[in-house]
N, C-alpha and C. Protein backbone atom coordinates (compact mmCIF):
# COMPACT_ATOMS: atom_id res chain seq x y z
N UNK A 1 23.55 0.58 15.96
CA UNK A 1 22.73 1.14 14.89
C UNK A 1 21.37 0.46 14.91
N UNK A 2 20.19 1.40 14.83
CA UNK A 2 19.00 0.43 14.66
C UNK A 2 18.62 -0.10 13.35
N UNK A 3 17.55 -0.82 13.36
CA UNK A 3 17.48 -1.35 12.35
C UNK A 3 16.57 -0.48 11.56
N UNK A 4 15.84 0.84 11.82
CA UNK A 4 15.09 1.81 10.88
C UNK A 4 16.41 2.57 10.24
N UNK A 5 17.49 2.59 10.93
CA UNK A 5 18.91 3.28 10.65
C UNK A 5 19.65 2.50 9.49
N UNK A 6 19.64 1.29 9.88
CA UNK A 6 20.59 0.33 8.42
C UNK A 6 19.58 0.45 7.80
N UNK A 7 18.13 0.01 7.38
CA UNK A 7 17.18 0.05 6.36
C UNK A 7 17.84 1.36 5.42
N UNK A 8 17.45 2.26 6.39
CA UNK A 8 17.86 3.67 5.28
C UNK A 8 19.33 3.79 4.18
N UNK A 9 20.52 3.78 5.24
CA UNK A 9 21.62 3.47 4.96
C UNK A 9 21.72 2.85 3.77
N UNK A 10 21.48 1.30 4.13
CA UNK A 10 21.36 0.41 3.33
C UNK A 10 20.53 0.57 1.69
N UNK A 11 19.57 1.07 1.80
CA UNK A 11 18.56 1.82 1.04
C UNK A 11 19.46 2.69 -0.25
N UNK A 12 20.19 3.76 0.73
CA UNK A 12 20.80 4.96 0.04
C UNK A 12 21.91 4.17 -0.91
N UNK A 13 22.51 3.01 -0.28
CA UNK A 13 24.13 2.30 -1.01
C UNK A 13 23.48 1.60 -2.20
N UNK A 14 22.36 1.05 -2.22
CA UNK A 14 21.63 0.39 -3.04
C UNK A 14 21.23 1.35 -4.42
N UNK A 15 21.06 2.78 -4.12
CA UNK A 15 20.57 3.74 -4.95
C UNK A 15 22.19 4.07 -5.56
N UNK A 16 23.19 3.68 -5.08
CA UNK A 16 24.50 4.56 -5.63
C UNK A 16 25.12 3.81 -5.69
N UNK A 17 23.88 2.15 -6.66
CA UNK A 17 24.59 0.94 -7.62
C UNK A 17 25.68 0.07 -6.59
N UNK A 18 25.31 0.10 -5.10
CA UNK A 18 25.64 -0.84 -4.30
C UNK A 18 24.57 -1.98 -4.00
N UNK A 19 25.41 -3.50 -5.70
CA UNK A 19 24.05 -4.18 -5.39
C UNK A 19 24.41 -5.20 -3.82
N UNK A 20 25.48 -5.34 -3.28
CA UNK A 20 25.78 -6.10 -1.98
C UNK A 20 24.42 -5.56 -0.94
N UNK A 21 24.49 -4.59 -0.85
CA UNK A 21 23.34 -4.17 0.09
C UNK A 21 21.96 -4.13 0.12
N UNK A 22 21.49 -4.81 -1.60
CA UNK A 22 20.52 -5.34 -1.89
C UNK A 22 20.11 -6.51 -0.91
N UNK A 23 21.54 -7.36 -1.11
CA UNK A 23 21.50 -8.55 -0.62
C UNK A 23 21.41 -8.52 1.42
N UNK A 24 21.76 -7.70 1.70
CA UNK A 24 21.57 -7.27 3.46
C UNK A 24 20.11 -6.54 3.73
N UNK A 25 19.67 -5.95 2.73
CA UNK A 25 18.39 -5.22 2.77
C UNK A 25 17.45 -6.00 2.84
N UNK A 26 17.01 -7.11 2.27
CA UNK A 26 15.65 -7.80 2.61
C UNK A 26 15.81 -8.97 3.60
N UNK A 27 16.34 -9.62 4.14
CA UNK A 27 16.33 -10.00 5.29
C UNK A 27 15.56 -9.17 5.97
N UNK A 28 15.89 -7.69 6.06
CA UNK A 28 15.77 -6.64 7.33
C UNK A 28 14.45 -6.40 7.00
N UNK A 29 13.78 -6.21 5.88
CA UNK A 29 12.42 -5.77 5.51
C UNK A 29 11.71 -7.10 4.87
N UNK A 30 12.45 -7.67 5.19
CA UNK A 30 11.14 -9.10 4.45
C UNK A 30 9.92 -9.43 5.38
N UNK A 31 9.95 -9.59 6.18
CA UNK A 31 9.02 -9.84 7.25
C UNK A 31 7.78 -8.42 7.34
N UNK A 32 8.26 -7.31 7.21
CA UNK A 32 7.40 -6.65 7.43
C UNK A 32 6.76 -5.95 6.13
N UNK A 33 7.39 -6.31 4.53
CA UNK A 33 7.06 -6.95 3.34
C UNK A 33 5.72 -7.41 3.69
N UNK A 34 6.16 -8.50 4.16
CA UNK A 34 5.35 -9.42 4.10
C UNK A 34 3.76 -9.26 4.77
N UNK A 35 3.70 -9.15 6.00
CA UNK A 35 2.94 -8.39 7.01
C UNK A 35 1.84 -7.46 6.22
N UNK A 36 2.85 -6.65 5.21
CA UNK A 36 1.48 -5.49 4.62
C UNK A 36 1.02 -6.33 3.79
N UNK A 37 1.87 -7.21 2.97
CA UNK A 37 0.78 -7.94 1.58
C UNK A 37 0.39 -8.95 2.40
N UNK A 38 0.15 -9.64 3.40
CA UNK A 38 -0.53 -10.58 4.27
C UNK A 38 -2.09 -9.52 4.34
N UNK A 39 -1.58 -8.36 4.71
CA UNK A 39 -2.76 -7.66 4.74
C UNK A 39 -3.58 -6.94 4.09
N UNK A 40 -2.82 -6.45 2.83
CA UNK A 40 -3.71 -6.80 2.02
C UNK A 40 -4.57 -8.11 1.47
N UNK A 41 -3.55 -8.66 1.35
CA UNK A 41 -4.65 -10.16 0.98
C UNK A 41 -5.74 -10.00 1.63
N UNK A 42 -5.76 -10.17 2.83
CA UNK A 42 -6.77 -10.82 3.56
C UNK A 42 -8.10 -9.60 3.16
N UNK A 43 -8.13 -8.52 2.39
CA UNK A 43 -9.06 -7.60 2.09
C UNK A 43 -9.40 -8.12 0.80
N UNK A 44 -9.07 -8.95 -0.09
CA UNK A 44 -9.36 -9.93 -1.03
C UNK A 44 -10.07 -10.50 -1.07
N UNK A 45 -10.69 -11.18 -2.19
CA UNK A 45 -11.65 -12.23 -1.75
C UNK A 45 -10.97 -13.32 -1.69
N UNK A 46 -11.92 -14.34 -1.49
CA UNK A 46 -10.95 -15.60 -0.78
C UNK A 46 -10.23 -16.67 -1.86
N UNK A 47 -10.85 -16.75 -2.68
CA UNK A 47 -10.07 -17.46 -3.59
C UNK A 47 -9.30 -16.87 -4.86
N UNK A 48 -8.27 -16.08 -4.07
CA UNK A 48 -7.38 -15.05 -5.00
C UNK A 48 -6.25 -15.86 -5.24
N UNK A 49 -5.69 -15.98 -6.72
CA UNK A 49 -4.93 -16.77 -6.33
C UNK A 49 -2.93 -16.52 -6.52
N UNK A 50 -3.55 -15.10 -5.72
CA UNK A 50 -2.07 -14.40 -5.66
C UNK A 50 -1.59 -14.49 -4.23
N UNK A 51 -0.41 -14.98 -3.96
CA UNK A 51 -0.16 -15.28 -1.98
C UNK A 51 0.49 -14.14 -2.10
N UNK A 52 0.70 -14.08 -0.45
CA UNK A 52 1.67 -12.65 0.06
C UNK A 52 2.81 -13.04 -0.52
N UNK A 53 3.36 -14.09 -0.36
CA UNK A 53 4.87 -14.51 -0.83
C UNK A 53 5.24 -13.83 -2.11
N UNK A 54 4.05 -13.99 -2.74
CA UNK A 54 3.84 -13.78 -4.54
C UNK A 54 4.15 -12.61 -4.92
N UNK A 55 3.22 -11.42 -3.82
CA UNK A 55 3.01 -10.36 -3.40
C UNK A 55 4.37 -9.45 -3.52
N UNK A 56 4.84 -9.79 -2.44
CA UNK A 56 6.12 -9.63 -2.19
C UNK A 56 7.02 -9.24 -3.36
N UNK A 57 6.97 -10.91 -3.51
CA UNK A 57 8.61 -10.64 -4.26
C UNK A 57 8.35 -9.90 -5.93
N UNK A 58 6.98 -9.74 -6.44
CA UNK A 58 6.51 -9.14 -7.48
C UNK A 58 7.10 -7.53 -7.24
N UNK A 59 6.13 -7.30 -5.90
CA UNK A 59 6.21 -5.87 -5.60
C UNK A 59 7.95 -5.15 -5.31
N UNK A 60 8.96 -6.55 -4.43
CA UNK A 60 10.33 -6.11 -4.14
C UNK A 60 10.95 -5.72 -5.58
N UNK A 61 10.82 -6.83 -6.84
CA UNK A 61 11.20 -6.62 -7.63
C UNK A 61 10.95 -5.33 -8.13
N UNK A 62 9.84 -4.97 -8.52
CA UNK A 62 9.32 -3.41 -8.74
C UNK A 62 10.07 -2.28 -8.36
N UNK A 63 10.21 -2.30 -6.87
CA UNK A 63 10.95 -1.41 -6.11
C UNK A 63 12.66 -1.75 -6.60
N UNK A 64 12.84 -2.73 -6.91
CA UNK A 64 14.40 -2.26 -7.19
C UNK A 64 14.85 -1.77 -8.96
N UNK A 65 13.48 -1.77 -9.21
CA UNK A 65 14.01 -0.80 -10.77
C UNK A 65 13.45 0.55 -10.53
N UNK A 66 13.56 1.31 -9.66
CA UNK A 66 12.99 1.75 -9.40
C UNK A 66 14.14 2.80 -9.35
N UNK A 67 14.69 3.69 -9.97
CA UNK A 67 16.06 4.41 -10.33
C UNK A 67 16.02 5.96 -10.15
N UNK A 68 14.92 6.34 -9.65
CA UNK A 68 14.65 7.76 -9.62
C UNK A 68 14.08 7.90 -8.53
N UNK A 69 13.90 6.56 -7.29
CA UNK A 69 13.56 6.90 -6.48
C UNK A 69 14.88 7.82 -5.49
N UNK A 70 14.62 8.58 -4.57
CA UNK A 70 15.41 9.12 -3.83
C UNK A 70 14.98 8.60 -2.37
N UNK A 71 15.86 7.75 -1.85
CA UNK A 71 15.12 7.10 -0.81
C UNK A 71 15.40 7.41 0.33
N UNK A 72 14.68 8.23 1.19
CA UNK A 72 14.50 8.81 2.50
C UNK A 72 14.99 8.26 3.41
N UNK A 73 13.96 7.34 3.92
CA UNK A 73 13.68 6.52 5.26
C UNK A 73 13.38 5.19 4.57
N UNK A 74 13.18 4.38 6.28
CA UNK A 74 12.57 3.09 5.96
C UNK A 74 11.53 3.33 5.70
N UNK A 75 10.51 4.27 6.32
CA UNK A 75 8.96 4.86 6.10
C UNK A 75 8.69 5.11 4.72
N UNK A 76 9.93 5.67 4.08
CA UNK A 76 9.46 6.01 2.48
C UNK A 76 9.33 4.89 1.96
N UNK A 77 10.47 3.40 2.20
CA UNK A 77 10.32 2.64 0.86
C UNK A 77 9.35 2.01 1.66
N UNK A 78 8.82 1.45 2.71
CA UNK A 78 7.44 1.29 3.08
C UNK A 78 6.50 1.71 2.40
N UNK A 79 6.04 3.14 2.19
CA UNK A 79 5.27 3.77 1.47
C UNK A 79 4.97 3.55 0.06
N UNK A 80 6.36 3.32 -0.72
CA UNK A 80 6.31 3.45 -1.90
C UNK A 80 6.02 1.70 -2.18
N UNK A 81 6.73 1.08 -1.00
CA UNK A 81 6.04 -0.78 -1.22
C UNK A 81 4.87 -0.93 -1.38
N UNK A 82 4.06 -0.24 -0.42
CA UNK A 82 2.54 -0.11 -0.42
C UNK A 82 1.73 0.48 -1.59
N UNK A 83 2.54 1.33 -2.04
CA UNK A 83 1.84 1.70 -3.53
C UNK A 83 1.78 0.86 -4.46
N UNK A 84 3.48 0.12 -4.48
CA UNK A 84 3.44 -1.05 -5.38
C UNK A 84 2.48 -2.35 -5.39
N UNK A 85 2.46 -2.26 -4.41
CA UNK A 85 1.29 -3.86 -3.85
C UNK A 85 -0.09 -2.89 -3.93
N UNK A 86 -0.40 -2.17 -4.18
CA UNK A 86 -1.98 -2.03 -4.50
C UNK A 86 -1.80 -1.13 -5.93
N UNK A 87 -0.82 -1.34 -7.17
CA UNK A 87 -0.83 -1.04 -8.35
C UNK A 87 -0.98 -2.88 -8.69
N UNK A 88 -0.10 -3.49 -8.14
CA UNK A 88 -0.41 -5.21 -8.57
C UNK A 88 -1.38 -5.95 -8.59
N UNK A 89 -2.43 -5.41 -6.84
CA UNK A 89 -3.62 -5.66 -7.29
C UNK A 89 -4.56 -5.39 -7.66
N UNK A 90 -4.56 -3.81 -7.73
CA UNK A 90 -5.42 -2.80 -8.67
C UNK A 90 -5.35 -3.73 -10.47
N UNK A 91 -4.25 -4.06 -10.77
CA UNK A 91 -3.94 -4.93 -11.97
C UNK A 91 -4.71 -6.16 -11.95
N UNK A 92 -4.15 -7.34 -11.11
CA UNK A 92 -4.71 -8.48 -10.71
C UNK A 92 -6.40 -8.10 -10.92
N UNK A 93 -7.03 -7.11 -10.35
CA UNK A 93 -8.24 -6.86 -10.15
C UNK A 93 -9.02 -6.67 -11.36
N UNK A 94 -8.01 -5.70 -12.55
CA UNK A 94 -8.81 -5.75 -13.36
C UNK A 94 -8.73 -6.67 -14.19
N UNK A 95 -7.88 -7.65 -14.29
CA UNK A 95 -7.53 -8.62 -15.19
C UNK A 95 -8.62 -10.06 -15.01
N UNK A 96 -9.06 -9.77 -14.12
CA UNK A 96 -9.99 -10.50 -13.37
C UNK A 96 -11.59 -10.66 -13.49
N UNK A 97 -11.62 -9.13 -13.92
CA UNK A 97 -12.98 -8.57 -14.26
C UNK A 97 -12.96 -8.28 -15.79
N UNK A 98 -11.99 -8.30 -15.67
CA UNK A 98 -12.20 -8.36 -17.38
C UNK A 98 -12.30 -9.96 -18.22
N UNK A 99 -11.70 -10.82 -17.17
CA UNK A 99 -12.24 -11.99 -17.44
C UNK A 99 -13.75 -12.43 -17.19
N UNK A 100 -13.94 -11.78 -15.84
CA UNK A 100 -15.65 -12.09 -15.48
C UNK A 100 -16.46 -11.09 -15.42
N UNK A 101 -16.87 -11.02 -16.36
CA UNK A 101 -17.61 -9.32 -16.49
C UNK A 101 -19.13 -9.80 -15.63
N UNK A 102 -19.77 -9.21 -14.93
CA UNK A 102 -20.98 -9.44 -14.37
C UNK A 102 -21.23 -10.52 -13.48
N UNK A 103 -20.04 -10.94 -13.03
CA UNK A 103 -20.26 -12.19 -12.07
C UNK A 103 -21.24 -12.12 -10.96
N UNK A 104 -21.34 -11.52 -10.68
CA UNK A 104 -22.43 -11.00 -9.46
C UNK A 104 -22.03 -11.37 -8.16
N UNK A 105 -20.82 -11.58 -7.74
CA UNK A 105 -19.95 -10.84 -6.51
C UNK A 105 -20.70 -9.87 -5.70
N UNK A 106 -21.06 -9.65 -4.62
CA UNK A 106 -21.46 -8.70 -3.55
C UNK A 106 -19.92 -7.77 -3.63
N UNK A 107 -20.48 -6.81 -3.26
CA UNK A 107 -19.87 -5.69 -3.35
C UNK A 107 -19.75 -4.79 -1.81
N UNK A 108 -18.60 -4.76 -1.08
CA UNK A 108 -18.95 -4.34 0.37
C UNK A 108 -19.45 -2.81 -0.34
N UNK A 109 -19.60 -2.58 1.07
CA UNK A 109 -19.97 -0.71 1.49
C UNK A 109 -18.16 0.06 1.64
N UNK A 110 -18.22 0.78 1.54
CA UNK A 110 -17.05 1.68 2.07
C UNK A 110 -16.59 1.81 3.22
N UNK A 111 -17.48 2.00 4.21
CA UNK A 111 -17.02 1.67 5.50
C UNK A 111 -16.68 0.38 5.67
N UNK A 112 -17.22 -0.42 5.61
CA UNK A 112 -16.46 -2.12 5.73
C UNK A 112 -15.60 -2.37 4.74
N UNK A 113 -15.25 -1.91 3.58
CA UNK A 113 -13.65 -2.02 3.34
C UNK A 113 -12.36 -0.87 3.79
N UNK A 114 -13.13 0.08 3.80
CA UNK A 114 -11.79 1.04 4.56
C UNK A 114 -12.02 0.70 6.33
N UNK A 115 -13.03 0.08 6.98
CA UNK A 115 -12.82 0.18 8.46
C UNK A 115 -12.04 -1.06 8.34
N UNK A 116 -11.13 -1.81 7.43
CA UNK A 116 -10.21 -2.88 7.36
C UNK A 116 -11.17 -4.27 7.56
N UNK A 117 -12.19 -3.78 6.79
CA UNK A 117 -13.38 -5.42 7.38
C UNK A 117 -12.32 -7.01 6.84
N UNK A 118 -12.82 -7.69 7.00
CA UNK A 118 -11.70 -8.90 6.30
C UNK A 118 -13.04 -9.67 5.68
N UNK A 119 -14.28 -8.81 4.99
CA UNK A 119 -14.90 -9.53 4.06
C UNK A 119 -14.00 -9.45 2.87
N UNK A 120 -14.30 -10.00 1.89
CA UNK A 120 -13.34 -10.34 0.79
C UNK A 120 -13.70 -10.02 -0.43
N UNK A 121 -14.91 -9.07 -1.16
CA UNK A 121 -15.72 -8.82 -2.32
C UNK A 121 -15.54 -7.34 -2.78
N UNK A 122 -15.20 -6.86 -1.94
CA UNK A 122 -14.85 -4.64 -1.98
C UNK A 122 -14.45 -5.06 -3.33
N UNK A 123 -14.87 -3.67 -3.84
CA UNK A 123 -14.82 -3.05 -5.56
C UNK A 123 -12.99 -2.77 -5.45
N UNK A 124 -12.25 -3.35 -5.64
CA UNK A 124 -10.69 -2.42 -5.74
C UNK A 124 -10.66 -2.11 -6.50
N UNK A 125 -10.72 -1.92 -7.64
CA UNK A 125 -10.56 -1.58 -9.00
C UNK A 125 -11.60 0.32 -8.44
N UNK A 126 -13.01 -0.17 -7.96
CA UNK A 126 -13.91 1.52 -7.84
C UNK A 126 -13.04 2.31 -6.67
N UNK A 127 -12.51 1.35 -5.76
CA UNK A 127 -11.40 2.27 -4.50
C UNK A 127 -10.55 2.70 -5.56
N UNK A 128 -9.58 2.54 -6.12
CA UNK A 128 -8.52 2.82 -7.27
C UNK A 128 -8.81 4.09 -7.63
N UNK A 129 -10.21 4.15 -8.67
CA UNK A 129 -10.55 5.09 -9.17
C UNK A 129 -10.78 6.68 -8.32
N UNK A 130 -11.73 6.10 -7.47
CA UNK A 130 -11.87 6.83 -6.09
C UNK A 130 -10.56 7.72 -5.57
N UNK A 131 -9.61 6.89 -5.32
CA UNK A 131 -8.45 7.41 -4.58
C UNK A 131 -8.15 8.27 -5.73
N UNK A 132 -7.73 8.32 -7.45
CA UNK A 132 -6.92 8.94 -7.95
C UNK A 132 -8.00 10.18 -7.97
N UNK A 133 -9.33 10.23 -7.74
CA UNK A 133 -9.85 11.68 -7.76
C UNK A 133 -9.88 12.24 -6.35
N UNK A 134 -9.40 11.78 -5.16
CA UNK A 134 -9.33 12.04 -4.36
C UNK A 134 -7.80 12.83 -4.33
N UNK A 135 -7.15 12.02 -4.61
CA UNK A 135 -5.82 12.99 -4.82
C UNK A 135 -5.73 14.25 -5.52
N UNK A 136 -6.68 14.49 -6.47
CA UNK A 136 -6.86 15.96 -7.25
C UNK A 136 -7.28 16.64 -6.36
N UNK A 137 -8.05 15.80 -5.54
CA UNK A 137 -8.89 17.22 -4.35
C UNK A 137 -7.95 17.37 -3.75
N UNK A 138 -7.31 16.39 -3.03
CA UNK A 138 -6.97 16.17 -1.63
C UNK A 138 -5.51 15.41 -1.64
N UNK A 139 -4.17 15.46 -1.96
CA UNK A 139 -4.11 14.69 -2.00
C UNK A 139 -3.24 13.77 -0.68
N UNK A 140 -2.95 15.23 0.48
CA UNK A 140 -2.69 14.27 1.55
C UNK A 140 -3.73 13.28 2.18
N UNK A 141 -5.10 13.74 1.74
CA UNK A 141 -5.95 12.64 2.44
C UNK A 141 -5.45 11.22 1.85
N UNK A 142 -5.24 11.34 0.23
CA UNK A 142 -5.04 10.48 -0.84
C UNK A 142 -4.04 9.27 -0.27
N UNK A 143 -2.90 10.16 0.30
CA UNK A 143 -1.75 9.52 0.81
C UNK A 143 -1.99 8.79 1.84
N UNK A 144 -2.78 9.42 2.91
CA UNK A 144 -2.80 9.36 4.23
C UNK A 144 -4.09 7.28 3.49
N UNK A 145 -4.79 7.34 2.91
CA UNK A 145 -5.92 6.44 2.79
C UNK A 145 -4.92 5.52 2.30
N UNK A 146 -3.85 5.87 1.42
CA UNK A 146 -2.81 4.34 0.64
C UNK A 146 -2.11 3.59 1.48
N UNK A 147 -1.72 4.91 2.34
CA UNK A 147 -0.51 4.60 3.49
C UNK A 147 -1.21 3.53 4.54
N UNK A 148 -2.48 3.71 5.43
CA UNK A 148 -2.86 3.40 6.08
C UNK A 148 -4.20 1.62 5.69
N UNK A 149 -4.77 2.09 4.67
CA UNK A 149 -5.37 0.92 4.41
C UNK A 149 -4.57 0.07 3.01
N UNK A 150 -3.45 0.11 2.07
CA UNK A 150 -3.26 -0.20 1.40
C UNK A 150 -1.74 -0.76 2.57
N UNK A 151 -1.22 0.00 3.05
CA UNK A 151 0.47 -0.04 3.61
C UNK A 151 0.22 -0.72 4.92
N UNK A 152 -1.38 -0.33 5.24
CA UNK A 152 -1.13 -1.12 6.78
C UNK A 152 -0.21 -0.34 8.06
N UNK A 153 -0.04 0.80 7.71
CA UNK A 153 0.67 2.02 8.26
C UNK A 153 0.07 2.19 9.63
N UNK A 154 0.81 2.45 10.47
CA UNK A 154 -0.45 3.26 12.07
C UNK A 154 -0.77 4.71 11.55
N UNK A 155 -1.42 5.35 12.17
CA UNK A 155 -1.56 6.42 12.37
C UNK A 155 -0.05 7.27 12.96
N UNK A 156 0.67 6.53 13.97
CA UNK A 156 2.07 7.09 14.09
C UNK A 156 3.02 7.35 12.90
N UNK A 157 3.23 5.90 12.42
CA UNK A 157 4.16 5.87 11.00
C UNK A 157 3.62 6.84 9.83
N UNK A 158 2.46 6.83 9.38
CA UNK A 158 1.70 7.72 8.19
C UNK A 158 2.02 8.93 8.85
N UNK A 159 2.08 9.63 9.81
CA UNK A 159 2.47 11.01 10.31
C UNK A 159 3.76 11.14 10.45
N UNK A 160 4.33 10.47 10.94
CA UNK A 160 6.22 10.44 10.56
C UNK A 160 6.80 10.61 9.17
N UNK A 161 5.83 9.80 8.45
CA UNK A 161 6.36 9.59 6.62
C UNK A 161 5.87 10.65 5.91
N UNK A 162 4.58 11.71 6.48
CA UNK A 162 4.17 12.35 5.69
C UNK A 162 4.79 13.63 6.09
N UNK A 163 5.46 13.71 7.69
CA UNK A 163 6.07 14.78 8.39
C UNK A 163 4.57 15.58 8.36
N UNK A 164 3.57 14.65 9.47
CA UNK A 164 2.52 15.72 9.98
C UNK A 164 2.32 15.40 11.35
N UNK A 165 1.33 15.81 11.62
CA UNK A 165 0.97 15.28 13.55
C UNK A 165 0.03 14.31 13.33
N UNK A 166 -0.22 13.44 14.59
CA UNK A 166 -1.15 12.38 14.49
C UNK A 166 -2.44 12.78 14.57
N UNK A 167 -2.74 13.87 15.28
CA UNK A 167 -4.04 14.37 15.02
C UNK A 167 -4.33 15.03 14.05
N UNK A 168 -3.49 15.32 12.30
CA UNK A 168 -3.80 15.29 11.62
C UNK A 168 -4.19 14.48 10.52
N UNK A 169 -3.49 13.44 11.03
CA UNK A 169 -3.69 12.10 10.20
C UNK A 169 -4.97 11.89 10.51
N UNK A 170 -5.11 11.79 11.85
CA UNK A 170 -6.57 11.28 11.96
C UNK A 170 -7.91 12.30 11.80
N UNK A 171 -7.38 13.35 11.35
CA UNK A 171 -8.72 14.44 11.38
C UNK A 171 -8.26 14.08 9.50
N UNK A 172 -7.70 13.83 8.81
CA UNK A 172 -7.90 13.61 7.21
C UNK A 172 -8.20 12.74 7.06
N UNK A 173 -8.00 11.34 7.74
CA UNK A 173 -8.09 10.46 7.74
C UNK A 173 -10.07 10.17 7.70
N UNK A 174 -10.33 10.70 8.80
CA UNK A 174 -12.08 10.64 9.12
C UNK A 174 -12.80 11.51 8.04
N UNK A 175 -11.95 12.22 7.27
CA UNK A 175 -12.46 13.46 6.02
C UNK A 175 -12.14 12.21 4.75
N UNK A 176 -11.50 11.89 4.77
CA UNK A 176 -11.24 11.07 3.10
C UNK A 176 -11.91 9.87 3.26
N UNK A 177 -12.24 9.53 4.38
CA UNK A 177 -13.39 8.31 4.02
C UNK A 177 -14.70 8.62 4.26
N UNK A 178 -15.02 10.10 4.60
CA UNK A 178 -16.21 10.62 3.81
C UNK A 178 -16.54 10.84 2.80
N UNK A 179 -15.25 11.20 2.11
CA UNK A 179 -15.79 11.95 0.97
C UNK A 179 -15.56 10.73 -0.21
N UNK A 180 -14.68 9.65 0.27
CA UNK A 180 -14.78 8.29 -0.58
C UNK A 180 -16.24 7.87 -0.18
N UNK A 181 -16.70 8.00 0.60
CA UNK A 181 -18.29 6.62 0.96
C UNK A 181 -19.24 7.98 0.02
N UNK A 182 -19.02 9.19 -0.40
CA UNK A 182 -19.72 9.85 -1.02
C UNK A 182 -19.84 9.39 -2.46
N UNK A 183 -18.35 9.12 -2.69
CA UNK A 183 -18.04 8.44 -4.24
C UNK A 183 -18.00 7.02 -4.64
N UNK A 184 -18.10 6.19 -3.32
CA UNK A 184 -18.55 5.19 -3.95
C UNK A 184 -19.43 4.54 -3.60
């Protein structure tokens, strides 16, 4: 059995109040947990003082009250991890600014935070906003931008999870960060 095969499995026993397979399930996904909120961080600024570890186990917790999910694949709870870790720091972000109103922080461009720059100042809180009107338009671009710069997704996996082709990912992909560098 592979291990995208037990993830799922494992996944489904967990949804039908099998908590043992809680306990077999993150071993198998901790590491690559980890990996996306490593990567998010590093799109942070530098003295954040939330770690991936932190990240993690905030966001795992999240995902296991999570009672209405219907869980697909490993790709889905991937997906839906990645949402969770950029609702935490979409949070973190504003809790932050609402502490420092006007700090005067540089502010990247759009292209250097969606081309994955590892400066550390991007508006998350104006991406946030951005993305949820992007989803009214659009909202596989919407998906395709969470999956890939929030999830750390390839272009392979985001087309597997969304059940599209890779050359559609990447032809929405080059469309939603136009029409984000328009909006922000």
């Amino acid at each position: 059995m592979t291990e995208k095969t037990e993830v799922t499995q494992l996944l489904k026993k967990s949804q039908n109040g099998d908590r043992e397979s809680l306990d077999r399930l993150l071993p198998l996904i901790y590491d690559e947990l980890r990996r996306v909120a490593a990567n998010q961080l590093q799109k942070e600024r530098g003295d954040h003082t939330l770690q991936a570890t932190a990240l993690v186990h905030e966001a795992y917790l999240r995902l296991l009250e999570q009672r209405e999910v219907d869980w697909q694949n490993r790709a889905h709870f991937f997906s839906i991890a990645a949402e969770m870790m950029r609702r935490i720091l979409v949070n973190y972000a504003v809790q932050r600014n609402a502490q420092k109103r006007g700090d005067g922080a540089a502010r990247l461009t759009l292209d250097e935070a969606i081309s994955f720059s590892h400066e550390k100042n991007f508006d998350l809180v104006a991406l946030d906003v951005a993305l949820k009107q992007l989803a009214e338009y659009d909202e596989i671009q919407a998906r395709i931008v969470e999956l890939k710069f929030f999830g750390g997704l390839t272009n392979e996996e985001t087309a597997e999870f969304l059940e599209i082709s890779d050359s559609t990912v990447k032809r929405e992909w080059r469309m939603a960060k136009a029409w984000l560098k328009t909006q922000l």
